[in-house]
C-alpha atoms as a PDB file:
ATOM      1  CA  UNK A   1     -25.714  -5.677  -4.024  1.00  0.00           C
ATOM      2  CA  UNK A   2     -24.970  -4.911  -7.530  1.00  0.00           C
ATOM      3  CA  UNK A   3     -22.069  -4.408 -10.417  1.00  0.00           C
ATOM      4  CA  UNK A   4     -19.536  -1.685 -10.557  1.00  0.00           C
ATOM      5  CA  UNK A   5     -20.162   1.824 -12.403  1.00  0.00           C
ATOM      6  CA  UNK A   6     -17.482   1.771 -14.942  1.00  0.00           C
ATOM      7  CA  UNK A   7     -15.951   4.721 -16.994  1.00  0.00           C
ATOM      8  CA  UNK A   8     -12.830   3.876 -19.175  1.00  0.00           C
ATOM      9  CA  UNK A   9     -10.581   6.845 -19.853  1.00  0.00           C
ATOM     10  CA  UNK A  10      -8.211   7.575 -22.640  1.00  0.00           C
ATOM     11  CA  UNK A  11      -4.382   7.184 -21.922  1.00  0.00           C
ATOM     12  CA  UNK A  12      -2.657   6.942 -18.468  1.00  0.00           C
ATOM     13  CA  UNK A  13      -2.492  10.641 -17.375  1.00  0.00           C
ATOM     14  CA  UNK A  14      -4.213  11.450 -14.228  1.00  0.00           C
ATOM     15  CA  UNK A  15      -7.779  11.946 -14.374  1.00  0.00           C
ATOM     16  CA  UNK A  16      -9.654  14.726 -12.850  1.00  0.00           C
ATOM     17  CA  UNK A  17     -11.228  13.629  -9.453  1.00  0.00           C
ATOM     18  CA  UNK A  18     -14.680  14.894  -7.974  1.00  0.00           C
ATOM     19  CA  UNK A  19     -13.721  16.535  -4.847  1.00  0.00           C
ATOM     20  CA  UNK A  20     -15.883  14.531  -2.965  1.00  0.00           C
ATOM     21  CA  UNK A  21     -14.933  11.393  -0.492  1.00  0.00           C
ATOM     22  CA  UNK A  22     -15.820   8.183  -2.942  1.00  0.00           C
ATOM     23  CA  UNK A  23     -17.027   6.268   0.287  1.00  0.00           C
ATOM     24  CA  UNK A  24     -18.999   8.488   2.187  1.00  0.00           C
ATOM     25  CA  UNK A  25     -19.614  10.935   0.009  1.00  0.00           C
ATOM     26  CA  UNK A  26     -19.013  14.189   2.300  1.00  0.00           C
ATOM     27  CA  UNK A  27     -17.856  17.353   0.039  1.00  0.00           C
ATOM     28  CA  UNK A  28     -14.439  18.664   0.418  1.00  0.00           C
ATOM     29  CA  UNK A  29     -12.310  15.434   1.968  1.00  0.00           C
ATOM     30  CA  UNK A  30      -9.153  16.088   3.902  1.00  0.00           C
ATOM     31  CA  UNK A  31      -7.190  13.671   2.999  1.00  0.00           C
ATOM     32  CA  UNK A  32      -5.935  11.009  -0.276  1.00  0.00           C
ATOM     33  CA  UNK A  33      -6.324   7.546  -1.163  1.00  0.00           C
ATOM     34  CA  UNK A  34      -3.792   6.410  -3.014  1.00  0.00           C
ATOM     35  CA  UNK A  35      -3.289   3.217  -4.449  1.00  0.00           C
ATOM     36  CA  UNK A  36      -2.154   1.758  -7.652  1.00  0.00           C
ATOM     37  CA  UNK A  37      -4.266   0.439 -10.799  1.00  0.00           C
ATOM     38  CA  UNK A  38      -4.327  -3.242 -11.714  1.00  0.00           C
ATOM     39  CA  UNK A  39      -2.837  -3.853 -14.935  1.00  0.00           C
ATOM     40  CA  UNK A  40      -3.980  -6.577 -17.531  1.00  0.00           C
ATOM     41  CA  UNK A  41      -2.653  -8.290 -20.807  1.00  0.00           C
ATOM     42  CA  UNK A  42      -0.303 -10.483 -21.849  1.00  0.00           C
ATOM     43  CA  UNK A  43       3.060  -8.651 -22.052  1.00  0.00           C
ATOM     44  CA  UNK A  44       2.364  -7.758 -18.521  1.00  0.00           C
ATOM     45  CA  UNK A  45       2.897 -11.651 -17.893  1.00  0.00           C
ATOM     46  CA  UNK A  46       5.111 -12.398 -20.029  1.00  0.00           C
ATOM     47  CA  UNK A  47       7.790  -9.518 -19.265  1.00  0.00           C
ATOM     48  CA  UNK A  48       6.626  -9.703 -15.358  1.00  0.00           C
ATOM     49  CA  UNK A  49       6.583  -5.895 -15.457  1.00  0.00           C
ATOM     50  CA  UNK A  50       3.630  -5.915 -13.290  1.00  0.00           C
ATOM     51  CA  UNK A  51       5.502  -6.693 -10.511  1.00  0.00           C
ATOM     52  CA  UNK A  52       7.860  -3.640 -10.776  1.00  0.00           C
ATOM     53  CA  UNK A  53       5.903  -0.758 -10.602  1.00  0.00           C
ATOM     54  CA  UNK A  54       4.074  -0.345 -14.458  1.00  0.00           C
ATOM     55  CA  UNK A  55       0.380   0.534 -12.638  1.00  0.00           C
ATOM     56  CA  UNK A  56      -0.639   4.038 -12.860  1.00  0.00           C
ATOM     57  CA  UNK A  57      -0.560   5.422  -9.471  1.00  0.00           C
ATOM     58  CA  UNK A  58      -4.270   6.878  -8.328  1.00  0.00           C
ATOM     59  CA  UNK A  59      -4.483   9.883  -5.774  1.00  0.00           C
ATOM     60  CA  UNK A  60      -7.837  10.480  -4.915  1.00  0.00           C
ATOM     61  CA  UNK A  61      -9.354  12.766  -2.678  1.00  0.00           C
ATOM     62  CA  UNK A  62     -11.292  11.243   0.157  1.00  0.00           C
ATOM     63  CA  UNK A  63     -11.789  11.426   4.278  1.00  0.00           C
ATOM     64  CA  UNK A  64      -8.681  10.479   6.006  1.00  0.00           C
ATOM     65  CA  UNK A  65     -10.545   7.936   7.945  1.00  0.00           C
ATOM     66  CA  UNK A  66     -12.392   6.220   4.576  1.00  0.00           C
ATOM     67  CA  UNK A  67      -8.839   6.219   2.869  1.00  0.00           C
ATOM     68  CA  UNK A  68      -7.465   4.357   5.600  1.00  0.00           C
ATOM     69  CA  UNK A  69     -10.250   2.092   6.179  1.00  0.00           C
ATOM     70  CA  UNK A  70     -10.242   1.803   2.144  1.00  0.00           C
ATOM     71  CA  UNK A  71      -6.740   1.132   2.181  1.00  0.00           C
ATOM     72  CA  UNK A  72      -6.990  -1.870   4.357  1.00  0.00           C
ATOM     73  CA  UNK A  73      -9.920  -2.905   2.512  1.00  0.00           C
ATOM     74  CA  UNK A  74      -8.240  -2.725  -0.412  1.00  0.00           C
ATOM     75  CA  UNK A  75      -5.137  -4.811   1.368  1.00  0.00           C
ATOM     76  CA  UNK A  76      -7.445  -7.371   2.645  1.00  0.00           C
ATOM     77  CA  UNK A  77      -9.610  -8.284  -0.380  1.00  0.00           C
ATOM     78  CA  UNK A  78      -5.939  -8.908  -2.037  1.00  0.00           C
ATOM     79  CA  UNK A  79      -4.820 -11.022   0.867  1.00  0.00           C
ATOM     80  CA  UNK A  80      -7.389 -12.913   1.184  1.00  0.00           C
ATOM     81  CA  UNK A  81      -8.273 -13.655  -2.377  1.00  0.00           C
ATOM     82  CA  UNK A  82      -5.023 -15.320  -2.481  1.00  0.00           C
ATOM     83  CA  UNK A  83      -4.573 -17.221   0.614  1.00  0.00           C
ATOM     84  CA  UNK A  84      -7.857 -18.139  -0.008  1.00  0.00           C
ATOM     85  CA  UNK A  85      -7.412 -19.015  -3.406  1.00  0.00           C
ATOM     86  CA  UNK A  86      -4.721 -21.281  -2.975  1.00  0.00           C
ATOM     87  CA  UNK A  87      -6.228 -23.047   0.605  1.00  0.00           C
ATOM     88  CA  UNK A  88      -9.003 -24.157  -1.681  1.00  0.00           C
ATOM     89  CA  UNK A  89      -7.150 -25.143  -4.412  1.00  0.00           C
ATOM     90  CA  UNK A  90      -5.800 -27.555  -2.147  1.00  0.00           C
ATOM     91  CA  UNK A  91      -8.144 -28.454  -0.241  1.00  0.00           C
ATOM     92  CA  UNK A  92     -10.090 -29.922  -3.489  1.00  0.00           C
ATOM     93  CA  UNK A  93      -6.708 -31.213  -4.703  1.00  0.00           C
ATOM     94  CA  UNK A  94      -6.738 -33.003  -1.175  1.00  0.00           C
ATOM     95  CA  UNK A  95     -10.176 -34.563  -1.808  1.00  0.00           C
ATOM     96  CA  UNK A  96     -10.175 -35.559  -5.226  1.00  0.00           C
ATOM     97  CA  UNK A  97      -6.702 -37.033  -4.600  1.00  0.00           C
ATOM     98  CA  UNK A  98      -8.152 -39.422  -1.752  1.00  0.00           C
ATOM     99  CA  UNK A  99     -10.914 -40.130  -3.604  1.00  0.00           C
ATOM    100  CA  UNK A 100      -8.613 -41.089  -6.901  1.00  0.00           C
ATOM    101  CA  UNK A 101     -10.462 -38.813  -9.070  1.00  0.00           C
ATOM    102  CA  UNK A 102      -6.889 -37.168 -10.308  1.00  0.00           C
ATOM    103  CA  UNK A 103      -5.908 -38.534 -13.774  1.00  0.00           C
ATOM    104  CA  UNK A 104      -2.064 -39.664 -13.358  1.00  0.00           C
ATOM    105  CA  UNK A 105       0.745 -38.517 -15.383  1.00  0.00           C
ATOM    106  CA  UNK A 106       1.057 -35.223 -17.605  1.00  0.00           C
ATOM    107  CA  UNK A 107      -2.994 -34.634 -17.513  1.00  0.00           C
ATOM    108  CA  UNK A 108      -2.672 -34.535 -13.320  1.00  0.00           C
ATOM    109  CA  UNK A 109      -0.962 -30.785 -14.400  1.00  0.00           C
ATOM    110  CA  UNK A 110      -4.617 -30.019 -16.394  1.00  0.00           C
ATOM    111  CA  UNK A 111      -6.798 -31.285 -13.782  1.00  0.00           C
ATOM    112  CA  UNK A 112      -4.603 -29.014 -11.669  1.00  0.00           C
ATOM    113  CA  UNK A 113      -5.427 -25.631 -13.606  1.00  0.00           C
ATOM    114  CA  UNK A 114      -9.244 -27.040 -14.179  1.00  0.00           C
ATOM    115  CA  UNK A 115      -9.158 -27.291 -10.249  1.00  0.00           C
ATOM    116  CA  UNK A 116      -7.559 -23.750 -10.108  1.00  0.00           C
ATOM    117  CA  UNK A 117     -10.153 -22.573 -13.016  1.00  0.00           C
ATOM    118  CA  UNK A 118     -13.167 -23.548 -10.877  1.00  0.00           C
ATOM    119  CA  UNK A 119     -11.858 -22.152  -7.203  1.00  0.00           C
ATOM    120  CA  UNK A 120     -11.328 -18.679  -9.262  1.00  0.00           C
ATOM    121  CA  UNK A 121     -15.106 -18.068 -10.291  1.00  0.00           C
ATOM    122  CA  UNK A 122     -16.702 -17.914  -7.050  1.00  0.00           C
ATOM    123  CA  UNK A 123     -13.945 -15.643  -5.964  1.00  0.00           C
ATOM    124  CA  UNK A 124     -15.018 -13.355  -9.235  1.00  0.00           C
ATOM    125  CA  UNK A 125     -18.560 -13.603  -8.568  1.00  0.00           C
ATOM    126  CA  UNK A 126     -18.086 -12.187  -5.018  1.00  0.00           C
ATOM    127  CA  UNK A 127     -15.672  -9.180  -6.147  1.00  0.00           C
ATOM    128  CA  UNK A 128     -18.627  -8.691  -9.018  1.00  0.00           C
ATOM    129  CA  UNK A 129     -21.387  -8.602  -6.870  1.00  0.00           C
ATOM    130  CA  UNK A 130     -19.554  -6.783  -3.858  1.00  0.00           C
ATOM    131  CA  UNK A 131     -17.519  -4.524  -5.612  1.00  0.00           C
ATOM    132  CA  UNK A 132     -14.945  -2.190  -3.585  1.00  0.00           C
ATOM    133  CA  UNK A 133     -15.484   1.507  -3.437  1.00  0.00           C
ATOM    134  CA  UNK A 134     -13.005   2.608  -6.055  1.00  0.00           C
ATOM    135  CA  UNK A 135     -11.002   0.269  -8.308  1.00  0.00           C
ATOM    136  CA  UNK A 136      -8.871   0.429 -11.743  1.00  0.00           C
ATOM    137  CA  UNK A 137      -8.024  -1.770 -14.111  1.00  0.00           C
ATOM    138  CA  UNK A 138      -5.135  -0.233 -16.813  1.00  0.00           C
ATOM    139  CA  UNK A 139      -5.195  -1.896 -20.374  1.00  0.00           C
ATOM    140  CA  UNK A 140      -3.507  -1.142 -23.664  1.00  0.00           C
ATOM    141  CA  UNK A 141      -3.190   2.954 -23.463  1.00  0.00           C
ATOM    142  CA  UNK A 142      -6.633   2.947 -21.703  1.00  0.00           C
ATOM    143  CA  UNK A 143      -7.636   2.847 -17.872  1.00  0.00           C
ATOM    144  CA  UNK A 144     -11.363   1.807 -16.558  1.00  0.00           C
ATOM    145  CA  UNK A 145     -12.396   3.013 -12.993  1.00  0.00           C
ATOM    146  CA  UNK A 146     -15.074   1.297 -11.060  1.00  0.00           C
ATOM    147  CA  UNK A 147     -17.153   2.269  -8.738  1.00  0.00           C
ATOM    148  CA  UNK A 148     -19.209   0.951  -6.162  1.00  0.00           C
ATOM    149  CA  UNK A 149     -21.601   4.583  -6.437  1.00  0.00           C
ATOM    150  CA  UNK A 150     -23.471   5.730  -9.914  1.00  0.00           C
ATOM    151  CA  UNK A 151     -23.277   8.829  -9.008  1.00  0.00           C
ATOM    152  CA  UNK A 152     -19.795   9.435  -8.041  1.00  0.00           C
ATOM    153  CA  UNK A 153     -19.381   7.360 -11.307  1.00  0.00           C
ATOM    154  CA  UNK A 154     -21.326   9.835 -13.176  1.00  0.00           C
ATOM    155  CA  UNK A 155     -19.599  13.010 -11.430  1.00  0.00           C
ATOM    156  CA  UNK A 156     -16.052  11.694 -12.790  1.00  0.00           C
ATOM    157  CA  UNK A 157     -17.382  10.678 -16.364  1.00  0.00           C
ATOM    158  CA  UNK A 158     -18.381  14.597 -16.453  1.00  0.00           C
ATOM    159  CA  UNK A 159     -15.050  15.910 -15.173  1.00  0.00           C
ATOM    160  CA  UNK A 160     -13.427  13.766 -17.664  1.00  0.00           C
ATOM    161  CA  UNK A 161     -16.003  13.770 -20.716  1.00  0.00           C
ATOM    162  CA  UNK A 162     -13.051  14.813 -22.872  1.00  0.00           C
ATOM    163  CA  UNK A 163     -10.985  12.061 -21.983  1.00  0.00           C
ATOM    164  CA  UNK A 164     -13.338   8.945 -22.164  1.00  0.00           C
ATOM    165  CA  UNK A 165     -12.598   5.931 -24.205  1.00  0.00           C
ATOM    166  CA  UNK A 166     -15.163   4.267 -26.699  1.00  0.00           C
ATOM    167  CA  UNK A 167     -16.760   1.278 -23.647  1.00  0.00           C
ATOM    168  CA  UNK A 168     -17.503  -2.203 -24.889  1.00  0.00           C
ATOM    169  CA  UNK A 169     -21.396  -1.817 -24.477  1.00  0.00           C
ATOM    170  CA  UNK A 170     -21.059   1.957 -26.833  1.00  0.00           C
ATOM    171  CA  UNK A 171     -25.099   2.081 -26.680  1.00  0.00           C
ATOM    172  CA  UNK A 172     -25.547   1.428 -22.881  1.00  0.00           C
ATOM    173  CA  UNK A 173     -25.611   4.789 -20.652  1.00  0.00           C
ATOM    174  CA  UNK A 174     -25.425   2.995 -17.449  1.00  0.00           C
ATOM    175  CA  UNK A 175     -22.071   1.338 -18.239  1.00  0.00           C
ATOM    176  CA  UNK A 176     -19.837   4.572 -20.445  1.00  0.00           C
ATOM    177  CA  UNK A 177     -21.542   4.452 -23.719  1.00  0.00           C
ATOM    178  CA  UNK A 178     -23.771   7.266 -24.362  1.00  0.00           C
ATOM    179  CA  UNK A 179     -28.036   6.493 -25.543  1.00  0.00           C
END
């Protein structure tokens, strides 16, 4: 159990892969993952352009048989974070409502997103604490890989040591900065 390995990089141009499977680690894979990068911040909700195809696309080398089984990780942790999601949001909706603990009127909207708000952690803490073997998050002009191995981590952040973007914790080796 423990946190991702993160490495941010500088712009949205491919990065330079190890050429090594990020799952099991065997040299040389004969096959590519490929899957697309999340995408965060505002104008990405506002304008909806998440939804058509804004995510950097990732092609990384790895086993046929971890990219599938990736893949379908990948597909599954999605799936199931939302059905989830919204089965216990209302569930608790459910119970507080036949218990009478929802306000009436314009606040039952906040209690609502409060409801939402609280159903949404423990669904963070698990992806935090279980992370997948390879995920991206695209930001501003910047993209942050995580990884589930340090040392695959570390083997990317050398292949792209030119390209890496200033991390929020600059002083802290184990998470991009440099000591």
């Amino acid at each position: 159990m423990g946190l991702s390995h993160d490495v941010k990089i500088r712009g949205t141009a491919a990065p330079e892969w190890p050429f090594v499977c990020p799952s099991c680690y065997r040299p040389e894979p004969d096959g590519v993952f490929v899957m697309r990068s999340s995408r965060i911040g505002w104008h990405q909700l506002l304008t909806l352009s998440w939804a058509f195809g804004s995510r950097p696309k990732l092609r990384v080398p790895a086993c046929r048989g971890c990219a599938k089984r990736m893949r379908a990780e990948r597909w599954g942790r999605e799936t199931l974070s939302w059905v989830g999601l919204f089965i216990m949001v209302g569930v608790v909706y459910l119970v507080l409502d036949a218990l009478g603990l929802l306000p009436s009127g314009p606040l039952r909207r906040w209690a609502i997103a409060g409801i939402f708000l609280v159903v949404v952690i423990p669904a963070a803490m698990v992806t935090m604490f279980f992370p997948p073997v390879l995920d991206a998050t695209a930001s501003g002009n910047n993209v942050t890989y995580e990884f589930k191995n340090k040392e695959y981590a570390d083997h990317f952040r050398d292949l792209n040591q030119d390209r890496l973007a200033p991390m929020m914790f600059e002083d802290d080796p184990r998470r991009g900065g440099t000591a």
